[in-house]
N, C-alpha and C. Protein backbone atom coordinates (compact mmCIF):
# COMPACT_ATOMS: atom_id res chain seq x y z
N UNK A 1 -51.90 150.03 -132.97
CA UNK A 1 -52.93 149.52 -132.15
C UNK A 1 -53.50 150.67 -131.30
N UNK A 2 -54.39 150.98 -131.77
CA UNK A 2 -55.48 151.94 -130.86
C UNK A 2 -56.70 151.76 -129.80
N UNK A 3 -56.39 152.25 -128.78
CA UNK A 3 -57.10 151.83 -127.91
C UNK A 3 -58.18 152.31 -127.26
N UNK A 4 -59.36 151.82 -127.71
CA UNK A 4 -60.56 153.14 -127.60
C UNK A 4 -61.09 153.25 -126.34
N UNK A 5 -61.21 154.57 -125.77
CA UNK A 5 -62.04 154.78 -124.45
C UNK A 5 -63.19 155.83 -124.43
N UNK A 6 -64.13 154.91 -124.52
CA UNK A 6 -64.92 156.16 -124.76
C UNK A 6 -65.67 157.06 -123.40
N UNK A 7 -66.08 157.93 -124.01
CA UNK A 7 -66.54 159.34 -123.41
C UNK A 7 -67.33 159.02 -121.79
N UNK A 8 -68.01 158.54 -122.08
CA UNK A 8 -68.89 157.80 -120.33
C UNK A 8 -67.52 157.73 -119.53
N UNK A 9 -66.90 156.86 -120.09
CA UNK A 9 -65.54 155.71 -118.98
C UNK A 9 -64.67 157.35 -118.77
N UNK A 10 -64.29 157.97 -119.70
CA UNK A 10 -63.09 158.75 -119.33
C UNK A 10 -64.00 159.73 -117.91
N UNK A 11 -65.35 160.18 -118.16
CA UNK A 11 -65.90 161.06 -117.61
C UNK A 11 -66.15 160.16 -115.96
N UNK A 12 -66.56 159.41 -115.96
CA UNK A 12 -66.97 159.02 -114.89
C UNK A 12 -65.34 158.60 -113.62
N UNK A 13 -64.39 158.16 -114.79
CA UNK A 13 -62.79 158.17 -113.69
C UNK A 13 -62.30 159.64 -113.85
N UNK A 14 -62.29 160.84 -114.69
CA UNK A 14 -62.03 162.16 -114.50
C UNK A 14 -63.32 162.59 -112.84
N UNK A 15 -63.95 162.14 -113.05
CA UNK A 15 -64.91 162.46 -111.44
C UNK A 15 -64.41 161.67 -110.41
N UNK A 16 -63.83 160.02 -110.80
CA UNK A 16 -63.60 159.44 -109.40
C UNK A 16 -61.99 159.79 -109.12
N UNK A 17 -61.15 160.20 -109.99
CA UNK A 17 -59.91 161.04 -109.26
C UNK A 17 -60.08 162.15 -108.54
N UNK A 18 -61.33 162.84 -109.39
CA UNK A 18 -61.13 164.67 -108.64
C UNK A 18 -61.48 163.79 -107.27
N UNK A 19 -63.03 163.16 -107.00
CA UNK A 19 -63.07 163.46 -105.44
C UNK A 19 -61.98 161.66 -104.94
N UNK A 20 -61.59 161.57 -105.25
CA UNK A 20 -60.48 160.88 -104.20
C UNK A 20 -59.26 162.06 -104.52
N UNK A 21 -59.33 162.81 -105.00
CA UNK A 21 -58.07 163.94 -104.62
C UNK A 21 -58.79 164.72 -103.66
N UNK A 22 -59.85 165.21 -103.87
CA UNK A 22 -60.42 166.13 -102.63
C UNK A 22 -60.41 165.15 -101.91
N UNK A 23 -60.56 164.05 -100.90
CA UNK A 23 -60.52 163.34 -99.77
C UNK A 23 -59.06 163.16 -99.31
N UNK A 24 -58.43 163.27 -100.45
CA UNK A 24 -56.71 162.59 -99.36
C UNK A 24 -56.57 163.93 -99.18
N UNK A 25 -56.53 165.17 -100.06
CA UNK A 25 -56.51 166.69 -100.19
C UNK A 25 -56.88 167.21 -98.54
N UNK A 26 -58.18 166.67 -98.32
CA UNK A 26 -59.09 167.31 -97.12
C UNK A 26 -58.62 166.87 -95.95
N UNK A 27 -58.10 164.86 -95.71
CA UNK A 27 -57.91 164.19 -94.77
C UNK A 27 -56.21 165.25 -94.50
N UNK A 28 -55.31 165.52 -95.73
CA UNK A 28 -53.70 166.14 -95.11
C UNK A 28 -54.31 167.45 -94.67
N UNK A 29 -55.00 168.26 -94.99
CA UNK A 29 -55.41 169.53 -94.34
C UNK A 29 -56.18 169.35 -92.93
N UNK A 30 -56.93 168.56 -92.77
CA UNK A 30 -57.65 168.42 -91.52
C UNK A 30 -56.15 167.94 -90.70
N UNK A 31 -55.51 167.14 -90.61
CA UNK A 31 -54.90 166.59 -89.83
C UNK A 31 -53.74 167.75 -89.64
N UNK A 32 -53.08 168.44 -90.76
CA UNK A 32 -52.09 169.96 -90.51
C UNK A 32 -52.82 171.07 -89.61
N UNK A 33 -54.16 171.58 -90.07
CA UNK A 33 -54.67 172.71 -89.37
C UNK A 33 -55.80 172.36 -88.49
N UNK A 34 -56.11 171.01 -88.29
CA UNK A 34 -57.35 171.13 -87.24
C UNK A 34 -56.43 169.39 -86.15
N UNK A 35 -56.07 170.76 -84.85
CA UNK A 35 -55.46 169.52 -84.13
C UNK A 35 -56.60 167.93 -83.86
N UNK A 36 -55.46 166.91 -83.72
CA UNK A 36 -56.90 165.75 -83.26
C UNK A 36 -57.68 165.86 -81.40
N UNK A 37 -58.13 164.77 -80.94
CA UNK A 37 -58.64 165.23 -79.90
C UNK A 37 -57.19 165.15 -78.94
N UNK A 38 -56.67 163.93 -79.07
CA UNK A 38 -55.34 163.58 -78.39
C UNK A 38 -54.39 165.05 -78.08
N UNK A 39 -54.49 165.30 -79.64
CA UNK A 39 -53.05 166.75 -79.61
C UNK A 39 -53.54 167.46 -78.48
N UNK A 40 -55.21 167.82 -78.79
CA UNK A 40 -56.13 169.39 -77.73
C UNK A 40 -55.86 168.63 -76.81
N UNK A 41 -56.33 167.61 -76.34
CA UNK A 41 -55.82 167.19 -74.73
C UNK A 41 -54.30 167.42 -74.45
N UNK A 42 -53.07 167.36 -74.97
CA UNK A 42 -52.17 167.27 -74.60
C UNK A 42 -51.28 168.32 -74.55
N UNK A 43 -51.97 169.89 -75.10
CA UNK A 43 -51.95 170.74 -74.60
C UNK A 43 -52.27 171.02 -73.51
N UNK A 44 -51.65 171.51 -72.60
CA UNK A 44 -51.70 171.35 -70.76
C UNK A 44 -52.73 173.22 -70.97
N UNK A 45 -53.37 173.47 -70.14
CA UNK A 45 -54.17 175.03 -69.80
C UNK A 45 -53.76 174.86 -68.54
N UNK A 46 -53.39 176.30 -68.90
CA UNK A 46 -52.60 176.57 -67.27
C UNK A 46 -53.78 176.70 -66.33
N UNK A 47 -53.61 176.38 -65.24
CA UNK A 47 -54.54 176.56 -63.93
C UNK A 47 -54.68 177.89 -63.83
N UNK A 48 -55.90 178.37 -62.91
CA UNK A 48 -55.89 179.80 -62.20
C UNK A 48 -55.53 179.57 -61.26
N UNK A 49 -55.15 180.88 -60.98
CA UNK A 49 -54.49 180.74 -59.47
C UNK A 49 -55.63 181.06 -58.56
N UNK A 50 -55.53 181.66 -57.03
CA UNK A 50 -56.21 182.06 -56.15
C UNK A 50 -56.99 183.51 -56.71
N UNK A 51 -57.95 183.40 -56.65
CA UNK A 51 -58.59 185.38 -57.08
C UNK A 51 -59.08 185.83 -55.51
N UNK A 52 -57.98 187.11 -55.22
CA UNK A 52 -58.44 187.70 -53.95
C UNK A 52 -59.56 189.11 -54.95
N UNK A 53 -60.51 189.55 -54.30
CA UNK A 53 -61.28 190.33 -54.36
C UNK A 53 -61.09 191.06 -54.35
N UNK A 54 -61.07 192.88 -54.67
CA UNK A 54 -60.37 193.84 -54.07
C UNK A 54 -62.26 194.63 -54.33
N UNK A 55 -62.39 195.83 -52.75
CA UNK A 55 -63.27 196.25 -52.82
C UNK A 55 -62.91 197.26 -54.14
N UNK A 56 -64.36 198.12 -54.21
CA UNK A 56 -64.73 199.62 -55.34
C UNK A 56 -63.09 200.30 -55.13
N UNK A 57 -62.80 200.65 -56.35
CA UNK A 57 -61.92 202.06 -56.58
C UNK A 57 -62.16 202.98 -56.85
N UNK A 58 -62.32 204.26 -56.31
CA UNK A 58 -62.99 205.90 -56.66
C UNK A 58 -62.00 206.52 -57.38
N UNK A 59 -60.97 207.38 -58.25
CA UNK A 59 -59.92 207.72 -58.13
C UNK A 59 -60.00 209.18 -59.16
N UNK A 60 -59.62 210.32 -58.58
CA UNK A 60 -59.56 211.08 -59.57
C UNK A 60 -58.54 210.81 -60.70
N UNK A 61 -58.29 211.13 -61.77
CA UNK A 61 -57.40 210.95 -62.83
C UNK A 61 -56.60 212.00 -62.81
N UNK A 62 -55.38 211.99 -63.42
CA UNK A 62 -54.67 213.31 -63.44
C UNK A 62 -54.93 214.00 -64.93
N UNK A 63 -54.91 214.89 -64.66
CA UNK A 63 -55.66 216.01 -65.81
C UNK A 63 -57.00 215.97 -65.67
N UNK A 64 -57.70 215.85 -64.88
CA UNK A 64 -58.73 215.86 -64.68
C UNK A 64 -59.79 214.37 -65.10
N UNK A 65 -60.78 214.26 -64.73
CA UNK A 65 -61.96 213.00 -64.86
C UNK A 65 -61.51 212.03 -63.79
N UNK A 66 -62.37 211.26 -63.74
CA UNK A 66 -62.34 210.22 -62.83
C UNK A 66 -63.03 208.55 -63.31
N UNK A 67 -62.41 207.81 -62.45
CA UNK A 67 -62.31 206.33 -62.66
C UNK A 67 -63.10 205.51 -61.46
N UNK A 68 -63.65 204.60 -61.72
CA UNK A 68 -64.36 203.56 -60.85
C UNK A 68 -64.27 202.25 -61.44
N UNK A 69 -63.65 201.65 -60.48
CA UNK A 69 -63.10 200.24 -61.24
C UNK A 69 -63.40 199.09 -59.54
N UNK A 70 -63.68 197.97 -60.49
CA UNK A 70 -63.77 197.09 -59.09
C UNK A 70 -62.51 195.95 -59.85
N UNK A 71 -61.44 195.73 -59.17
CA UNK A 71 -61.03 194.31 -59.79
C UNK A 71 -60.60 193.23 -58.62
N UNK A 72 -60.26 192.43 -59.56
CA UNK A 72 -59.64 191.20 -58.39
C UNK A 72 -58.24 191.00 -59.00
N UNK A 73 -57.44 190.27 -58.00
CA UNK A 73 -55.93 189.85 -57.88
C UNK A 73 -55.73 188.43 -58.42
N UNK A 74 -55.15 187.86 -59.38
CA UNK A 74 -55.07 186.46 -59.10
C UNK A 74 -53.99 186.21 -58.54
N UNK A 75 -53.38 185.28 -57.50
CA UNK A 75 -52.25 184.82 -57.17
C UNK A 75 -51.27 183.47 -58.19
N UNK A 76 -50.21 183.79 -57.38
CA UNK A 76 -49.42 182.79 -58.64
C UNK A 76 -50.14 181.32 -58.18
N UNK A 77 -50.16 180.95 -56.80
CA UNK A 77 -49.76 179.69 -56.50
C UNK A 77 -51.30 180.38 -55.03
N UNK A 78 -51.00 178.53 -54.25
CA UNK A 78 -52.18 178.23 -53.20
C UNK A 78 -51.75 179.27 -52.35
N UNK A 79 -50.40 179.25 -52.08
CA UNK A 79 -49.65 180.29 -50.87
C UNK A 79 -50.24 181.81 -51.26
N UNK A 80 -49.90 182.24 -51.96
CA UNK A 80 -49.79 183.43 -52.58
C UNK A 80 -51.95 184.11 -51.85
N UNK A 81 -52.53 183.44 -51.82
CA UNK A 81 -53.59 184.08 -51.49
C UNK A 81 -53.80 184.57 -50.30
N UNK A 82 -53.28 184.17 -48.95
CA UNK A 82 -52.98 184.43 -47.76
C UNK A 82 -51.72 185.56 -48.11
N UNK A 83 -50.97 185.48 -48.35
CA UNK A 83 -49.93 186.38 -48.59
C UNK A 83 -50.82 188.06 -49.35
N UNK A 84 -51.32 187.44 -50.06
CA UNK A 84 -52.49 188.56 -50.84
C UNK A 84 -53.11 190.05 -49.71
N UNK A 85 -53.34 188.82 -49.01
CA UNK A 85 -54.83 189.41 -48.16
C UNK A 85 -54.09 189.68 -46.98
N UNK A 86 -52.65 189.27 -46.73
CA UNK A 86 -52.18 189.99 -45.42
C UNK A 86 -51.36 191.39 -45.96
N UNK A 87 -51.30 191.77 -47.23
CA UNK A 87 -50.87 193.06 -47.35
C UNK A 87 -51.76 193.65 -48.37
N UNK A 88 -53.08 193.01 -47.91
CA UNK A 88 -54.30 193.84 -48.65
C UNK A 88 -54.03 195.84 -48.78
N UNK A 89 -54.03 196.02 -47.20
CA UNK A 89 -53.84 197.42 -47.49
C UNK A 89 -52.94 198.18 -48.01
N UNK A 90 -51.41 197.47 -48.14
CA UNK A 90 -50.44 198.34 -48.95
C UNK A 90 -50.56 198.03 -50.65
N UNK A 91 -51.45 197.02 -51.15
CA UNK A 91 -51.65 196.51 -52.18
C UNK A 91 -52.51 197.79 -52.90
N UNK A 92 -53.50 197.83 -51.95
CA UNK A 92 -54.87 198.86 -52.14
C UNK A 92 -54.27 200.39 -52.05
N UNK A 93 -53.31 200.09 -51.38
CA UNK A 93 -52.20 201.79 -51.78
C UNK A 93 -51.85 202.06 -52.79
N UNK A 94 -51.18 201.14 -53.31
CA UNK A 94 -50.29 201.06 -54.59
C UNK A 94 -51.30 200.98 -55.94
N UNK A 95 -52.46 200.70 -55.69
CA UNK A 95 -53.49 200.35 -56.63
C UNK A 95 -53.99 201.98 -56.83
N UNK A 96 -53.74 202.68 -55.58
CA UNK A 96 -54.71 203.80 -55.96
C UNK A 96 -53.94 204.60 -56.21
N UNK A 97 -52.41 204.47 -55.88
CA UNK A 97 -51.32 205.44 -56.44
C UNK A 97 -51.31 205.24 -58.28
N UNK A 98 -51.39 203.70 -58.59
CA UNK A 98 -51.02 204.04 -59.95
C UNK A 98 -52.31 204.47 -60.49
N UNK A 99 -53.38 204.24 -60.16
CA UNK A 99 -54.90 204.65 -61.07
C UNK A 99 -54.92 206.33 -61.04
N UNK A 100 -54.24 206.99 -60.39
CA UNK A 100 -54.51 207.75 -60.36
C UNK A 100 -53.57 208.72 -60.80
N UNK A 101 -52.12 208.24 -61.13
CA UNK A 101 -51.39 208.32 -62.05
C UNK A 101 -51.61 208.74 -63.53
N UNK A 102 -52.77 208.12 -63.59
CA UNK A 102 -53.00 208.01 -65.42
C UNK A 102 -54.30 209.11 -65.49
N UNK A 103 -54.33 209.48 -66.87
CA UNK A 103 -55.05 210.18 -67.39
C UNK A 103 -55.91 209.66 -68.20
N UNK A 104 -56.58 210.64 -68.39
CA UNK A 104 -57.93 209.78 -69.10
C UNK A 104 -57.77 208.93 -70.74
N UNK A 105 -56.85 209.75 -70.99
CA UNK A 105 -56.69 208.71 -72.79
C UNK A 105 -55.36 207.66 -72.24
N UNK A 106 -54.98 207.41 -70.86
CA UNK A 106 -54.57 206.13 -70.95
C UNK A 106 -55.61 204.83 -70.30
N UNK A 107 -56.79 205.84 -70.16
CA UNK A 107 -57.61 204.70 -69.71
C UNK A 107 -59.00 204.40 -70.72
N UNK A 108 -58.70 205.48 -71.90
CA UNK A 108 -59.97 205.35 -72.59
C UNK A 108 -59.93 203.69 -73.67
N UNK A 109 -58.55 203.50 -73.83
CA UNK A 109 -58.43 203.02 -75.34
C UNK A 109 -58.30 201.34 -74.67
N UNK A 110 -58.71 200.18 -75.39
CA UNK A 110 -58.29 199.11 -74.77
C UNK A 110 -56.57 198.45 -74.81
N UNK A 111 -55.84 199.31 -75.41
CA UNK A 111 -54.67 199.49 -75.29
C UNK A 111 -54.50 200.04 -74.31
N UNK A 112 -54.73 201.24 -73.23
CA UNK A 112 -54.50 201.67 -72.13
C UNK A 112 -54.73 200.78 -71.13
N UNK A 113 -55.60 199.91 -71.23
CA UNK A 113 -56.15 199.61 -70.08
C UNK A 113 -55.12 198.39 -69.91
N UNK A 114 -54.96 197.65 -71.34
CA UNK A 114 -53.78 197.00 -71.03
C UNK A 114 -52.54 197.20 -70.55
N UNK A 115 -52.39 198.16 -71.01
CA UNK A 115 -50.88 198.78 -70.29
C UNK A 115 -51.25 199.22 -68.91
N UNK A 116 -52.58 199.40 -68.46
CA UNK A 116 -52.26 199.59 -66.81
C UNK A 116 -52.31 198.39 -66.20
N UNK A 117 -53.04 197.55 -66.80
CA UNK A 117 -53.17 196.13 -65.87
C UNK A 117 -51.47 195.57 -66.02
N UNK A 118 -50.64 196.03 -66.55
CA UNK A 118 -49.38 195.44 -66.87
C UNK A 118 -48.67 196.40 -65.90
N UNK A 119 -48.71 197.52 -65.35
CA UNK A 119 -48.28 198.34 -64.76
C UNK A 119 -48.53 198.32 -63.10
N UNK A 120 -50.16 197.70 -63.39
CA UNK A 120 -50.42 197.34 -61.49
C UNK A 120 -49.75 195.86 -61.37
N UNK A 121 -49.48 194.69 -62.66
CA UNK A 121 -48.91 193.41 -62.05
C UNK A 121 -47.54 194.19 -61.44
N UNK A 122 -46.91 194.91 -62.32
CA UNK A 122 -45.66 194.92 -61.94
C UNK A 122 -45.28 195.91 -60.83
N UNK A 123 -46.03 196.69 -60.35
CA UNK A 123 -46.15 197.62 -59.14
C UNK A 123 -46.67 196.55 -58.18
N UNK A 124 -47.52 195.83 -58.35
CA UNK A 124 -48.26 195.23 -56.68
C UNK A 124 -47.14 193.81 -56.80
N UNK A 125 -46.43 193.72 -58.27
CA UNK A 125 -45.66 192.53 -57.66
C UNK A 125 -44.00 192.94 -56.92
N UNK A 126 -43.93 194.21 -56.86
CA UNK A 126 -42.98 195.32 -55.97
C UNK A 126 -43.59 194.80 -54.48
N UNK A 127 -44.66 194.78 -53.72
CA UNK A 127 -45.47 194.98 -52.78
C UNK A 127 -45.31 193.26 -52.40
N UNK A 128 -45.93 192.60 -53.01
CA UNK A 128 -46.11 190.89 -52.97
C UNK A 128 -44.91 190.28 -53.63
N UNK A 129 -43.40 190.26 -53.68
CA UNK A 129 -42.80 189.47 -54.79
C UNK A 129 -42.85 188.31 -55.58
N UNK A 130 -43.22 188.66 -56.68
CA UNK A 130 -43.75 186.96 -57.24
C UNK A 130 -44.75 186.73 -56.88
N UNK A 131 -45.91 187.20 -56.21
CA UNK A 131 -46.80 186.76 -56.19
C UNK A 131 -48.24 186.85 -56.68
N UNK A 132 -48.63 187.55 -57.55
CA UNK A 132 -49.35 188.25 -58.37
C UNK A 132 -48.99 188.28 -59.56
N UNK A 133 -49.88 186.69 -60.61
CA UNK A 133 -49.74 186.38 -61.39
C UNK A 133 -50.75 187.60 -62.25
N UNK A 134 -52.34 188.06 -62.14
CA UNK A 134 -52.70 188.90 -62.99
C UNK A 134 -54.00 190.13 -62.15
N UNK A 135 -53.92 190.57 -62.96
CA UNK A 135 -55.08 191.96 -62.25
C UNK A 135 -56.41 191.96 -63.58
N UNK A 136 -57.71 191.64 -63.23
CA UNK A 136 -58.93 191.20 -63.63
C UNK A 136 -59.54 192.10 -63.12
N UNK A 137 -60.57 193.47 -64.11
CA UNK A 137 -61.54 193.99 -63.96
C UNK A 137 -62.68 194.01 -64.24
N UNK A 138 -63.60 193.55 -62.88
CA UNK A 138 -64.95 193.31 -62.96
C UNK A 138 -66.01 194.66 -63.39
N UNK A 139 -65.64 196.03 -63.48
CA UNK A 139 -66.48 197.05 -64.07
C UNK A 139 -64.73 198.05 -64.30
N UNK A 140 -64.75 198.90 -64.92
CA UNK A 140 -64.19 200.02 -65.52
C UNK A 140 -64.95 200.92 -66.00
N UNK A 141 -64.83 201.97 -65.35
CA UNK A 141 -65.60 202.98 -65.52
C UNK A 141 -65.27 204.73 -65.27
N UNK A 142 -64.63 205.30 -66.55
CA UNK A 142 -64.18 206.29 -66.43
C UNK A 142 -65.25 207.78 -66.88
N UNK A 143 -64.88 209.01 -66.77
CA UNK A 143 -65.74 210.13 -67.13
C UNK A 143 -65.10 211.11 -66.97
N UNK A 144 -65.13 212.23 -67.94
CA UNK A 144 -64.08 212.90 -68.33
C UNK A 144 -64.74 214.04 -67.61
């Protein structure tokens, strides 16, 4: 007993499997690599903290050239910004001791610059303990 199917019928269910495989295919990929709205909400974003201001930095470089940088402080917490600004000036010490520390190819590359902003958290958080969550520069500007 043979059972005939002809050419139209096989062609038209060979098309309605492919795209109901691309749809369940697309619906398990969307739902693995593209979070829903629920998941993105329920990822928490951390707050900023307080941003104290810090005036212009002039600084010669060692080995020669020089740097002009303006940045700001963020604090960890609400406290931390008063705490900031009452040891503004030993902060602004320590800021111009390490800038001026460095030389010009640790400030040319955006790898340098990272490693100094990692170098002033952990020097100005010597100065403030714990309290100086990050260091944010509004111009950088070096010249050899």
């Amino acid at each position: 007993m043979k059972i005939r199917i002809s050419k139209r019928f096989l062609a038209f269910f060979l098309v309605f499997l492919l795209g109901a495989g691309t749809g369940v295919g697309g619906m398990v990929l969307k739902n693995t690599f593209l979070p829903s709205d629920q998941q993105a909400a329920s990822k928490k974003i951390e707050p900023i903290g307080p941003l104290v201001e810090m005036e212009e930095f002039l600084v010669n470089l060692d080995g020669g050239g020089m740097l002009k940088t303006e940045l700001a402080i963020e604090g960890k917490n609400s406290k931390s910004e008063s705490k900031i600004k009452d040891r503004e000036i030993f902060l602004r010490d320590r800021i111009l001791d390490v800038l001026s520390s460095k030389g010009i190819a640790d400030v040319r590359s955006p790898e340098g610059r990272e490693k100094l902003k990692e170098d002033l958290i952990k020097n100005l958080n010597e100065v403030c303990p714990d309290e100086i969550n990050d260091v944010l520069f509004h111009s950088f500007i070096y010249t050899i």
